[in-house]
PDB file of N, CA and C in Angstrom:
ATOM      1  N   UNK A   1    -149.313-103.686 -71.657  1.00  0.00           N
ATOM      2  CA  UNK A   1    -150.526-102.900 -71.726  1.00  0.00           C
ATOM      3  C   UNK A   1    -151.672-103.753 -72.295  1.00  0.00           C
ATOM      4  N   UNK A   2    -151.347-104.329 -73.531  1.00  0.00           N
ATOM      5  CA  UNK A   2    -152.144-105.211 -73.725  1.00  0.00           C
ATOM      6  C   UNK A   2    -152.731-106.407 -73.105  1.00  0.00           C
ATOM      7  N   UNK A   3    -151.931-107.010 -72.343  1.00  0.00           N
ATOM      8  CA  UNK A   3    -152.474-108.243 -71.928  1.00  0.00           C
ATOM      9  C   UNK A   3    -153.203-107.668 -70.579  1.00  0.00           C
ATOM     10  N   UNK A   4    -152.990-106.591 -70.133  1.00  0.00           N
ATOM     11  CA  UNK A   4    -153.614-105.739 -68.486  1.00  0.00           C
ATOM     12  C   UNK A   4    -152.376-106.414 -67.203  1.00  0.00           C
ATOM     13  N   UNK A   5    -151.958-106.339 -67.386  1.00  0.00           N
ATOM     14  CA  UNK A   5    -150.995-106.440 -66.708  1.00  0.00           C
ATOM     15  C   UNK A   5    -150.654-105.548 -65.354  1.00  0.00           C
ATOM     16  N   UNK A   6    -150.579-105.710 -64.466  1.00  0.00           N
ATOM     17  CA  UNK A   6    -150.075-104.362 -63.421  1.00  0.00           C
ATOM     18  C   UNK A   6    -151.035-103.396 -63.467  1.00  0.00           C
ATOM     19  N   UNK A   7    -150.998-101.845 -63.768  1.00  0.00           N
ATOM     20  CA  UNK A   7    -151.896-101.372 -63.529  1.00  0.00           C
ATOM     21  C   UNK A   7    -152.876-101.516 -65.399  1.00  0.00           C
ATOM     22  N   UNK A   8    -152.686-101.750 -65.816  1.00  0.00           N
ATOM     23  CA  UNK A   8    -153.715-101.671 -66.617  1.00  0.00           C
ATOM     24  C   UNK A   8    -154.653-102.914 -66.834  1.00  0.00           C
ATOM     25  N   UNK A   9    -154.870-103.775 -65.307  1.00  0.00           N
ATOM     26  CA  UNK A   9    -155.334-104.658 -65.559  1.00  0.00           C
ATOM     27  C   UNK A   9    -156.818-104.439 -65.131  1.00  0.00           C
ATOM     28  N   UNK A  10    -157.209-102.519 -64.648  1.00  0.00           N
ATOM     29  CA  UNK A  10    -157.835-102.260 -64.208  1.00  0.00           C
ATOM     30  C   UNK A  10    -159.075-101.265 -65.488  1.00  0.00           C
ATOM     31  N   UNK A  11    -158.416-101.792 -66.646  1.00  0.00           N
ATOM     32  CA  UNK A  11    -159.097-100.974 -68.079  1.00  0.00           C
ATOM     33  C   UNK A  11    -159.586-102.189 -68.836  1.00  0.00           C
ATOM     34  N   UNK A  12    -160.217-102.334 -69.226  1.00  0.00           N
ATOM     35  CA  UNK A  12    -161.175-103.242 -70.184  1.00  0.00           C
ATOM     36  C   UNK A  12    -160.211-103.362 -71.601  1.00  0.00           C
ATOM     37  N   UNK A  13    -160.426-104.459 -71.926  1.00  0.00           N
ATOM     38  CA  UNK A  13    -159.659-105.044 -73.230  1.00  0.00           C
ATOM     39  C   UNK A  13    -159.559-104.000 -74.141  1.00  0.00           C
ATOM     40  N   UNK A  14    -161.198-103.492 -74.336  1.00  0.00           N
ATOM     41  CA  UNK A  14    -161.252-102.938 -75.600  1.00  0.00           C
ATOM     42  C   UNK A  14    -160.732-101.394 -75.621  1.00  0.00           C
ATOM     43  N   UNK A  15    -160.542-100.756 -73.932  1.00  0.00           N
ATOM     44  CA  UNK A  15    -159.755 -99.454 -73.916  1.00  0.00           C
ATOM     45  C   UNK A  15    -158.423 -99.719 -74.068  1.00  0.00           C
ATOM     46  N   UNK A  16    -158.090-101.201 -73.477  1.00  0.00           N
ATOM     47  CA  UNK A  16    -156.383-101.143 -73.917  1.00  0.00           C
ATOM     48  C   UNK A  16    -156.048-100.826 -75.357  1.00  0.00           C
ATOM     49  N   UNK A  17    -157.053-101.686 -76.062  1.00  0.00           N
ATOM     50  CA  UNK A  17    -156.932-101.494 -77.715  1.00  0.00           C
ATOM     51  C   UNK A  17    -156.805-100.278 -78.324  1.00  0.00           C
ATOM     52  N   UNK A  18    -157.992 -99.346 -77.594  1.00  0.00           N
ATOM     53  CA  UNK A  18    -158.271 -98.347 -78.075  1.00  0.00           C
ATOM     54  C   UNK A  18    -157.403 -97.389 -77.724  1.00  0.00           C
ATOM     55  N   UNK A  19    -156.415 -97.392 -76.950  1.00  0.00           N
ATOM     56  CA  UNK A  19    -155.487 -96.687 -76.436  1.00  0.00           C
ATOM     57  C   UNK A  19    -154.088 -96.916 -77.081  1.00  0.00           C
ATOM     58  N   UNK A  20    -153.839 -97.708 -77.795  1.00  0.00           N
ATOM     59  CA  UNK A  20    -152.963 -98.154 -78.339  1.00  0.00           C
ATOM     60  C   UNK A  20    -153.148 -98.149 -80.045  1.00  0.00           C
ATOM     61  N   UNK A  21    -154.310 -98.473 -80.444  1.00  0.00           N
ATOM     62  CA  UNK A  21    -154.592 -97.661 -81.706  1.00  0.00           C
ATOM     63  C   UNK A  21    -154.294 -96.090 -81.334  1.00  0.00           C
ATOM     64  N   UNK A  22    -154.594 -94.927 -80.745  1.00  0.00           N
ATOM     65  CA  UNK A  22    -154.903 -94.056 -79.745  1.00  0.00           C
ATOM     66  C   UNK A  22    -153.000 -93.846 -80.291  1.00  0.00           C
ATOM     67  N   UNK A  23    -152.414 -94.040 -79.749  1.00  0.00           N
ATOM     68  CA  UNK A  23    -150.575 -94.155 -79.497  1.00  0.00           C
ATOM     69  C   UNK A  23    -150.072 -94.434 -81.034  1.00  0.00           C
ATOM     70  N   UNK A  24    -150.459 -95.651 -81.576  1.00  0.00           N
ATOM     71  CA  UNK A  24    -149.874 -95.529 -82.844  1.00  0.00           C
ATOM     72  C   UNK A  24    -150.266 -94.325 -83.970  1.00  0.00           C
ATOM     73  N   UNK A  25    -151.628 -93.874 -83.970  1.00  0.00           N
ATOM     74  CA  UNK A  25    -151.956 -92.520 -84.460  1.00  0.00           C
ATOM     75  C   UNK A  25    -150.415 -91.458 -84.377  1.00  0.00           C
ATOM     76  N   UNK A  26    -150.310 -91.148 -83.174  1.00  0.00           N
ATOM     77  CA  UNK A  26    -149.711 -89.902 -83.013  1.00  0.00           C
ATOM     78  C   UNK A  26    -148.199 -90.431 -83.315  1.00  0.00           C
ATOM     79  N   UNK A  27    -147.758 -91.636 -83.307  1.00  0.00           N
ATOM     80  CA  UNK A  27    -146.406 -92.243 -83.533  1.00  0.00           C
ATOM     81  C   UNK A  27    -146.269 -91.774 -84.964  1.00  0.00           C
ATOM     82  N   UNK A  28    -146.987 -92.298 -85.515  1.00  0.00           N
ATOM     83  CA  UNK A  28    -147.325 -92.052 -87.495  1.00  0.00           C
ATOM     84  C   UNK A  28    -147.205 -90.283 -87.826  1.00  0.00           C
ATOM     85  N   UNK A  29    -148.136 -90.212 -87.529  1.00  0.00           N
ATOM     86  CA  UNK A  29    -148.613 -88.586 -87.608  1.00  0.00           C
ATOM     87  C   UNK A  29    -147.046 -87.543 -86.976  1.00  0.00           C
ATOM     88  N   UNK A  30    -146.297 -88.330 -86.278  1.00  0.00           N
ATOM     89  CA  UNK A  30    -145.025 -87.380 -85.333  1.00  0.00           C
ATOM     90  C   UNK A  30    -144.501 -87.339 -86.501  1.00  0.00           C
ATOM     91  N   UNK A  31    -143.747 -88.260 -87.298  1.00  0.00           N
ATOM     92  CA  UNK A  31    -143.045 -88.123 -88.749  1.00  0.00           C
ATOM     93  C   UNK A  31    -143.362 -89.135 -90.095  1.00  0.00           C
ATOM     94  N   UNK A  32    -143.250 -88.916 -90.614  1.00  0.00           N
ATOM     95  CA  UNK A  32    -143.732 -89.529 -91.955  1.00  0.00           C
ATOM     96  C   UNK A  32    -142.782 -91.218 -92.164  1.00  0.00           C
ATOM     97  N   UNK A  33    -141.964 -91.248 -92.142  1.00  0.00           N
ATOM     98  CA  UNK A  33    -140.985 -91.921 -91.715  1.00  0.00           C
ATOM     99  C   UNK A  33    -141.597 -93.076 -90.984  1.00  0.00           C
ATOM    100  N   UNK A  34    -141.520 -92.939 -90.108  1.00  0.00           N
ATOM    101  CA  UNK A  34    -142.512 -93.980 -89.123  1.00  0.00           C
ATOM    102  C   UNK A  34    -143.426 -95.186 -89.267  1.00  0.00           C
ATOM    103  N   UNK A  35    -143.871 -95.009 -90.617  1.00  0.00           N
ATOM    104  CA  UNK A  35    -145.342 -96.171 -91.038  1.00  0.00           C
ATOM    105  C   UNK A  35    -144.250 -96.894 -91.676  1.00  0.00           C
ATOM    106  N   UNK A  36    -142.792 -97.007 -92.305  1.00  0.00           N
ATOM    107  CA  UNK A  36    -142.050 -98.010 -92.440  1.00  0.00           C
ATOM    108  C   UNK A  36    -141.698 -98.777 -91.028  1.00  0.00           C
ATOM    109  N   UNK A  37    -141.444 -98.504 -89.553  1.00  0.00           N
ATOM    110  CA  UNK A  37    -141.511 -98.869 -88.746  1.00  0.00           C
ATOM    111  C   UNK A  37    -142.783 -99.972 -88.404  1.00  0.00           C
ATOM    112  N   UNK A  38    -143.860 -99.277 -88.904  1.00  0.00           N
ATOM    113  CA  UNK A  38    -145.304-100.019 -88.851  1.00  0.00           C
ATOM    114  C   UNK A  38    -145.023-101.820 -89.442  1.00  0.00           C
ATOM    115  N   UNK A  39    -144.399-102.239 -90.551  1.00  0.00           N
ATOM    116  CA  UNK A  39    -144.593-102.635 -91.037  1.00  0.00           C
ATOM    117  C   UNK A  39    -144.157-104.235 -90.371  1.00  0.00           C
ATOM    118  N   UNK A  40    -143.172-103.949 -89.176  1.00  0.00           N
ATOM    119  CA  UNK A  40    -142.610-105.378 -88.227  1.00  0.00           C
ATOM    120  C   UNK A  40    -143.910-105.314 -87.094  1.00  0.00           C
ATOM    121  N   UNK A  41    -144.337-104.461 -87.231  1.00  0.00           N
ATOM    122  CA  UNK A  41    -145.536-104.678 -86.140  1.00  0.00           C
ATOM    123  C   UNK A  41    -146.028-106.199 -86.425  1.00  0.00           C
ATOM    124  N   UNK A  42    -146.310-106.889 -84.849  1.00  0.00           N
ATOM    125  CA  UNK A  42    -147.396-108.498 -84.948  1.00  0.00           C
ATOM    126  C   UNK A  42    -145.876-109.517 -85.779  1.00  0.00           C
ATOM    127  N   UNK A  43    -144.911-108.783 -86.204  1.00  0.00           N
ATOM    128  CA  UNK A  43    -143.908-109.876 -86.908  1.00  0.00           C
ATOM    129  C   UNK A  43    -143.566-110.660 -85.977  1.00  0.00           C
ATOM    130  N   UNK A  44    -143.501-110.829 -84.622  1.00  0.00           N
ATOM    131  CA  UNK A  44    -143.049-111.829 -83.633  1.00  0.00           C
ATOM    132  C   UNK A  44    -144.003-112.555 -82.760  1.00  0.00           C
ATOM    133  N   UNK A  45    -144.220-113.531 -82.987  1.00  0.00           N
ATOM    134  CA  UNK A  45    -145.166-114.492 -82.207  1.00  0.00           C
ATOM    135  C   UNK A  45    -144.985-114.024 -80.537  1.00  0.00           C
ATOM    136  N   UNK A  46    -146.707-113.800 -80.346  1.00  0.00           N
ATOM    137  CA  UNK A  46    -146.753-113.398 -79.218  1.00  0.00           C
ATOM    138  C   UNK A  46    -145.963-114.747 -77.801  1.00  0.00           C
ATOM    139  N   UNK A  47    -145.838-115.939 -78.138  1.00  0.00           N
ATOM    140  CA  UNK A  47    -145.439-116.431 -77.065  1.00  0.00           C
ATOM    141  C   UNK A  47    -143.734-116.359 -77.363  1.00  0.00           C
ATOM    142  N   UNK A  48    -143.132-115.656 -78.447  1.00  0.00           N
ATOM    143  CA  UNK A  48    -141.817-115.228 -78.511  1.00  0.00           C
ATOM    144  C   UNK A  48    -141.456-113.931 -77.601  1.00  0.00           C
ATOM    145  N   UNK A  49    -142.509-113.230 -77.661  1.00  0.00           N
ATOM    146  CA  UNK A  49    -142.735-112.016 -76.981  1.00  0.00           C
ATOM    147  C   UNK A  49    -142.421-112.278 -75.743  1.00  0.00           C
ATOM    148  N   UNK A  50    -143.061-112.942 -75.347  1.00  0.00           N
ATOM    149  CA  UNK A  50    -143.091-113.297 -73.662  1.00  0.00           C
ATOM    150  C   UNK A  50    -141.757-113.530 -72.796  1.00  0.00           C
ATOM    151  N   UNK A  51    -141.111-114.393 -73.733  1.00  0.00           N
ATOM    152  CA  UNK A  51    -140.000-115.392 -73.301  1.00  0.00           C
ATOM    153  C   UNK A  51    -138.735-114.065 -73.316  1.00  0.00           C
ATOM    154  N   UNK A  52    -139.015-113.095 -74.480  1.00  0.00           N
ATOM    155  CA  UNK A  52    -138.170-111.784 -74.196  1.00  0.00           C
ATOM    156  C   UNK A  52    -138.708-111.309 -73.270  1.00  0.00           C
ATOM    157  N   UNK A  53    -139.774-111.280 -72.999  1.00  0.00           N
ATOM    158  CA  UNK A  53    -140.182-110.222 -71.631  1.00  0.00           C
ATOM    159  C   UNK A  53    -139.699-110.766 -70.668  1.00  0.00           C
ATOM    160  N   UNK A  54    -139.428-111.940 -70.317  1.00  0.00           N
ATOM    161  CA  UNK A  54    -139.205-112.681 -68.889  1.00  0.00           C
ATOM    162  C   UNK A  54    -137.817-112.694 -68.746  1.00  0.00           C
ATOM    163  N   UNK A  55    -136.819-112.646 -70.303  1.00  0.00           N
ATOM    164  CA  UNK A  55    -135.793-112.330 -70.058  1.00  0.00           C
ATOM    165  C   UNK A  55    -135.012-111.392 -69.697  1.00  0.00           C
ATOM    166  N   UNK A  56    -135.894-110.408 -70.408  1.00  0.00           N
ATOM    167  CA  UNK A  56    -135.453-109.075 -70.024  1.00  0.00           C
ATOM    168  C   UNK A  56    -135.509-108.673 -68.517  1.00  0.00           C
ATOM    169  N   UNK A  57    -136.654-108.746 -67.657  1.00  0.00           N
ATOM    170  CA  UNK A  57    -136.881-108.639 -66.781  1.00  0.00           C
ATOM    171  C   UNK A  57    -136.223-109.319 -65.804  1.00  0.00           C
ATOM    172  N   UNK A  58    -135.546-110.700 -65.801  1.00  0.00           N
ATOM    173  CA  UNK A  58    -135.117-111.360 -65.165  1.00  0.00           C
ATOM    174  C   UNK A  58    -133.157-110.489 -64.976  1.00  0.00           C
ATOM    175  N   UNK A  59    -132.883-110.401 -66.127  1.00  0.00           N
ATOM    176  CA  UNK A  59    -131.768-109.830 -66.579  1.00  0.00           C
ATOM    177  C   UNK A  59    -131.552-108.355 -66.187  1.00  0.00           C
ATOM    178  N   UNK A  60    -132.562-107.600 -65.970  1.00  0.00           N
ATOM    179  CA  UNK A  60    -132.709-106.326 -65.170  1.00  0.00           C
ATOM    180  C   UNK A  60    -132.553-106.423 -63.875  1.00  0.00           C
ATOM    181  N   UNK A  61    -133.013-107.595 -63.252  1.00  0.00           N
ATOM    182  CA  UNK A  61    -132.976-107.889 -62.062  1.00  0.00           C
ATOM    183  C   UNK A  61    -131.350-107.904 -61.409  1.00  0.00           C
ATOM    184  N   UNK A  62    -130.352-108.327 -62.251  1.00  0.00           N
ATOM    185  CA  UNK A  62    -129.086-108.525 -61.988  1.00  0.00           C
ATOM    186  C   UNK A  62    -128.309-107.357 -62.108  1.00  0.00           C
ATOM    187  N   UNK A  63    -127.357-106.800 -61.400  1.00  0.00           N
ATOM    188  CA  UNK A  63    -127.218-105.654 -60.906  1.00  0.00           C
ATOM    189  C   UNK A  63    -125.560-105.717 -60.330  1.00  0.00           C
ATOM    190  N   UNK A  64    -124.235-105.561 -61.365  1.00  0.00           N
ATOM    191  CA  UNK A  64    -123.210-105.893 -61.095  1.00  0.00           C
ATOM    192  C   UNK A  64    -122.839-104.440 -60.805  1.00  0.00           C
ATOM    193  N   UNK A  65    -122.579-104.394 -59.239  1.00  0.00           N
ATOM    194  CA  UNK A  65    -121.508-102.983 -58.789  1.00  0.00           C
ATOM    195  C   UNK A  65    -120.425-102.851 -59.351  1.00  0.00           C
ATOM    196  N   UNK A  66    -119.879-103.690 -59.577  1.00  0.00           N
ATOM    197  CA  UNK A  66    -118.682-103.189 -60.243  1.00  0.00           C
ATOM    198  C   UNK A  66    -118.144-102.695 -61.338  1.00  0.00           C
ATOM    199  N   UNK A  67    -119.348-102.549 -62.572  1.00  0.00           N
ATOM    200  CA  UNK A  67    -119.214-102.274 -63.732  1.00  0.00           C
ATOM    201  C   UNK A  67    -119.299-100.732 -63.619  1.00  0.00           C
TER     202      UNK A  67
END
């Protein structure tokens, strides 16, 4: 979402932001609990991020019938 990716590559930086501030609001606000969750937020270097995203995705891609 952030980087605009796919379809949200069609919203301006600062609505992605604002939409996602927007999301963490109501995450917080759902239970109290939650703002300890807050606290790993940004803990992983965004080009660590990536290298899970590509794995993940790559790894979704694989698809054993027999399991």
């Amino acid at each position: 979402m952030l980087s605009g990716r796919g379809k949200w590559r069609s919203y301006r930086k600062s609505d992605r932001e604002k939409a996602i501030e927007d999301i963490l609001q109501v995450f917080l606000q759902s239970h109290p609990s939650n703002e300890q969750l807050l606290r790993f937020a940004g803990s992983i270097p965004t080009d660590d991020i990536q290298l899970i995203r590509e794995a993940i995705e790559q790894d979704c891609e694989q698809v054993d019938t027999n399991e």
